[in-house]
N, C-alpha and C. Protein backbone atom coordinates (compact mmCIF):
# COMPACT_ATOMS: atom_id res chain seq x y z
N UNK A 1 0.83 -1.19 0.00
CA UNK A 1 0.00 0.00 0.00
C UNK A 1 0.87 1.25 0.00
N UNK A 2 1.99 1.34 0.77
CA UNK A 2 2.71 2.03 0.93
C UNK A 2 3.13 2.97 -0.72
N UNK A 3 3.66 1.63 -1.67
CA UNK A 3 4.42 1.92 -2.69
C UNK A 3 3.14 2.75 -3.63
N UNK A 4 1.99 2.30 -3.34
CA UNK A 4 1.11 3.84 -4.29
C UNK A 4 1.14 5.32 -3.63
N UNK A 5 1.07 4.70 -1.80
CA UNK A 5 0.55 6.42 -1.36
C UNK A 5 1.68 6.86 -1.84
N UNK A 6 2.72 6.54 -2.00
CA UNK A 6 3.94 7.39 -2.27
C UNK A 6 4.92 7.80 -3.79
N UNK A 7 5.65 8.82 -3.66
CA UNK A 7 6.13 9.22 -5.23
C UNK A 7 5.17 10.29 -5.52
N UNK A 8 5.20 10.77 -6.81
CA UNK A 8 4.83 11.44 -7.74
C UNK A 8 2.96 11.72 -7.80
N UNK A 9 2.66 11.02 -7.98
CA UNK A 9 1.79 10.46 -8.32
C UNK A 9 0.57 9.46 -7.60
N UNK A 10 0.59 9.60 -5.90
CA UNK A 10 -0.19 9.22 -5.00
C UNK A 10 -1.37 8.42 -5.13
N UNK A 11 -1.74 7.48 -4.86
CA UNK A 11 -3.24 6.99 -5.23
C UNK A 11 -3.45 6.21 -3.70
N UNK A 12 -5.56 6.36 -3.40
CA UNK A 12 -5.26 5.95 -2.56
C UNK A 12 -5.92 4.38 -2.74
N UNK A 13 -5.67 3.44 -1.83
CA UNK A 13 -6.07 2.27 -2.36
C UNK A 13 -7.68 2.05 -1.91
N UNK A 14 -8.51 1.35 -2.08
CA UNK A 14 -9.92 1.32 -1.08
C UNK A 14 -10.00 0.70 -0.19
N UNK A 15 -10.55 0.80 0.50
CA UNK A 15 -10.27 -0.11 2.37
C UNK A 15 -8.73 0.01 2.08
N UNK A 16 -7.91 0.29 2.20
CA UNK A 16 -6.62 -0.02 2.82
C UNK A 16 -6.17 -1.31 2.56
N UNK A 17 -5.69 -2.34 3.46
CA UNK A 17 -5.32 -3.23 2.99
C UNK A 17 -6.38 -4.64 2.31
N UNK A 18 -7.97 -3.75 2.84
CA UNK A 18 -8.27 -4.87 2.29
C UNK A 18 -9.09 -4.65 0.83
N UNK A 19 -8.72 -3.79 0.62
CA UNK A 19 -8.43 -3.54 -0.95
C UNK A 19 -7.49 -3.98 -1.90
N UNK A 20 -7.06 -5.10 -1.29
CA UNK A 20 -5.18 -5.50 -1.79
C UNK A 20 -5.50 -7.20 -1.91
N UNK A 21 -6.10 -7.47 -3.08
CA UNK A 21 -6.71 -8.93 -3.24
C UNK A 21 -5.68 -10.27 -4.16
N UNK A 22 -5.23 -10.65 -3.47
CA UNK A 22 -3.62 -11.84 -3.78
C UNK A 22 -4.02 -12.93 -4.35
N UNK A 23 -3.64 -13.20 -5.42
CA UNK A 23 -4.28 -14.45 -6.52
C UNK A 23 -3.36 -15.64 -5.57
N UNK A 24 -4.30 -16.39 -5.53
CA UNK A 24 -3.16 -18.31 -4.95
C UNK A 24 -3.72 -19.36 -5.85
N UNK A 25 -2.36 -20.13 -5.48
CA UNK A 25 -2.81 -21.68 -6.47
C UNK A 25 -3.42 -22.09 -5.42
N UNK A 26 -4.21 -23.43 -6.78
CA UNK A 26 -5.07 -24.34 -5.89
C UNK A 26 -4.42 -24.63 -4.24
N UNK A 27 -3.27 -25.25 -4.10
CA UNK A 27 -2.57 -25.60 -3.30
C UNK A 27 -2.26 -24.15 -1.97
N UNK A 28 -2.66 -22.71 -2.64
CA UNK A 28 -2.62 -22.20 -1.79
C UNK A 28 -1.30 -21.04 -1.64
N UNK A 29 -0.59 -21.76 -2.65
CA UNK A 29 0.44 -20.89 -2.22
C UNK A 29 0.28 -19.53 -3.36
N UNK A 30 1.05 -18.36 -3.25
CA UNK A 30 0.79 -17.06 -3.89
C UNK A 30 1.19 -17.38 -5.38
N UNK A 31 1.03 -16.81 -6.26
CA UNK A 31 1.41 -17.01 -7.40
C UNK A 31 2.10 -15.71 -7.72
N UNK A 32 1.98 -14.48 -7.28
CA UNK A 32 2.89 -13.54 -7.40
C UNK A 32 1.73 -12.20 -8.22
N UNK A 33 0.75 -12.39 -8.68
CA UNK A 33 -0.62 -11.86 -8.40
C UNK A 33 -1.25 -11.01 -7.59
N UNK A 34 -1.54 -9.72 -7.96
CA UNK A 34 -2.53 -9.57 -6.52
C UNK A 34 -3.66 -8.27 -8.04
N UNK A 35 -4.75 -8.34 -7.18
CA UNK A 35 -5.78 -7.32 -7.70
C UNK A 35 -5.49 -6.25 -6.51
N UNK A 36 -5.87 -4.38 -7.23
CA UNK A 36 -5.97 -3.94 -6.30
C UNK A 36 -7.24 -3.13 -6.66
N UNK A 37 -7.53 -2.45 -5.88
CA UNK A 37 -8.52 -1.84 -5.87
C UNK A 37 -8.73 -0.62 -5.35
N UNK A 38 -8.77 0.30 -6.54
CA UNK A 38 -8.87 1.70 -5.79
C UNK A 38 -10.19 2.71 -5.52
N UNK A 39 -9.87 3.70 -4.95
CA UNK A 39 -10.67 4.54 -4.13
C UNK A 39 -11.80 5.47 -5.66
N UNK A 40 -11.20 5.69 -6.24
CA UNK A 40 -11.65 6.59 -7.51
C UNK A 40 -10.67 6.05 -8.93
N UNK A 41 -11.55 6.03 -10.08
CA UNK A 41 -11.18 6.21 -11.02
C UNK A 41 -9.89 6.46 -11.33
N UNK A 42 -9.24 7.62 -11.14
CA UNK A 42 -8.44 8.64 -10.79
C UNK A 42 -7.19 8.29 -10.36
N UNK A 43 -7.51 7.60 -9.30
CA UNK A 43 -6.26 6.41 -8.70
C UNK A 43 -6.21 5.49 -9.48
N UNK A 44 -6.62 4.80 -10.40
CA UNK A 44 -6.29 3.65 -11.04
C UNK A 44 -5.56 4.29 -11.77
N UNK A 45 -5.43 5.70 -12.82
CA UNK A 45 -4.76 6.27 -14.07
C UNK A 45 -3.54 6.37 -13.41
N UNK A 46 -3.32 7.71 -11.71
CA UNK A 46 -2.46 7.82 -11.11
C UNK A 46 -1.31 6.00 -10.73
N UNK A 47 -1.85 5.10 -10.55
CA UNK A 47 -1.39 4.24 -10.42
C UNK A 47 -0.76 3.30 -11.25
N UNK A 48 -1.31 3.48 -12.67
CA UNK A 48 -0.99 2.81 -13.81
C UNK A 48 -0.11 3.66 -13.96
N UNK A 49 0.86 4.87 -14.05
CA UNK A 49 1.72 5.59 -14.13
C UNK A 49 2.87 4.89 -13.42
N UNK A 50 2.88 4.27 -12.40
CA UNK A 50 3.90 3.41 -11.48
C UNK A 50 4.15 1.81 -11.97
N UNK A 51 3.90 1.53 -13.51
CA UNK A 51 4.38 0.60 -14.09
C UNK A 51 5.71 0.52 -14.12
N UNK A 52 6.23 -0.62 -13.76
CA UNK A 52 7.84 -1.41 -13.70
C UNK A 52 8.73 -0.01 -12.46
N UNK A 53 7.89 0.29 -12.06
CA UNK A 53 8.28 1.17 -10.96
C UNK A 53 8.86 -0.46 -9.55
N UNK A 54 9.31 -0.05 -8.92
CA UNK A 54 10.80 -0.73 -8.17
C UNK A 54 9.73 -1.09 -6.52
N UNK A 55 9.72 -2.06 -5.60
CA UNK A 55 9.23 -1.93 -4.08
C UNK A 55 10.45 -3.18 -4.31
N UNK A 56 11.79 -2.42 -3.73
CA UNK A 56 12.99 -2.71 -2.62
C UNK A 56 13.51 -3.29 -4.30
N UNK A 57 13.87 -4.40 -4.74
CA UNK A 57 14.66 -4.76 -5.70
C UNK A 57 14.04 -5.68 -7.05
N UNK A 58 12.61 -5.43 -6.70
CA UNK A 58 11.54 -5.98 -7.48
C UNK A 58 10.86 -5.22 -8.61
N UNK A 59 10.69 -5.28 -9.22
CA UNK A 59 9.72 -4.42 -10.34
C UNK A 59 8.31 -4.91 -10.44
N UNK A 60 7.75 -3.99 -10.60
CA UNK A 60 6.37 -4.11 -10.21
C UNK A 60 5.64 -4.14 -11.98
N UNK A 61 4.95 -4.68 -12.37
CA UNK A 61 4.29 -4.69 -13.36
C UNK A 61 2.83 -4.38 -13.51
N UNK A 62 2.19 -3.23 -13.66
CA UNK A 62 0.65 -3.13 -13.32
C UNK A 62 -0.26 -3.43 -14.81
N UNK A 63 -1.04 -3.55 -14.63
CA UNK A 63 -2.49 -3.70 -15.89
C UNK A 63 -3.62 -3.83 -15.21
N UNK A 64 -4.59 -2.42 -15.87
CA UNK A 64 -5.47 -2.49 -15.60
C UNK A 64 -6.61 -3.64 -16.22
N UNK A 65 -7.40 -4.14 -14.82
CA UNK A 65 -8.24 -5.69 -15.34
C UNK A 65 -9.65 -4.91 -15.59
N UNK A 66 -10.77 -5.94 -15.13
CA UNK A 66 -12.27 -5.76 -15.34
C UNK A 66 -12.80 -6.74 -14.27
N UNK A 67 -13.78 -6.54 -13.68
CA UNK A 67 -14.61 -7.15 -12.35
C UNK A 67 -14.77 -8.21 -12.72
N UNK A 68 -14.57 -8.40 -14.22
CA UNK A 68 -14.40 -10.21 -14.23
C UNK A 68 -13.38 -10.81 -14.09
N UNK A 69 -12.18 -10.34 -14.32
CA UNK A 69 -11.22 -10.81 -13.84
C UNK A 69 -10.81 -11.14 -12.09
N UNK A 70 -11.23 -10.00 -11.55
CA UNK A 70 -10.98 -10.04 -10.42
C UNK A 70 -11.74 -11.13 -9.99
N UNK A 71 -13.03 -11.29 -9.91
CA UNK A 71 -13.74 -12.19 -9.83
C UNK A 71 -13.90 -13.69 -9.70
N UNK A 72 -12.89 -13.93 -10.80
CA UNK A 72 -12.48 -15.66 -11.18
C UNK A 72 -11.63 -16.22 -10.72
């Protein structure tokens, strides 16, 4: 959550962390996935701006989905 409120370009997420929805395999474990979900419109554009943007030595890759995706 941290890595949107912050930088350039701020967005806020909705509920906080539980706006922060983590894809798992069957088995449970993370797949490296997560949906997020923001507060306004507004924040999703602001946030799609922080593509391959860095949290510690990782690159982050964003795309915006559709409620069906999230969904499934």
């Amino acid at each position: 959550i941290d890595f949107f409120a912050g930088g350039q370009n701020p967005c806020q997420v909705l509920d906080g962390e539980e706006g922060v929805l983590f894809v798992k395999k069957p088995d449970g474990r993370a797949t490296g996935d997560a949906f997020v979900l923001f507060s306004k419109e507004e924040d999703a554009d602001k946030a799609l701006s922080k593509h391959r943007d860095c949290i510690g030595v990782r690159y982050i890759e964003l795309f915006r989905s559709t409620t069906a995706e999230v969904q499934q």
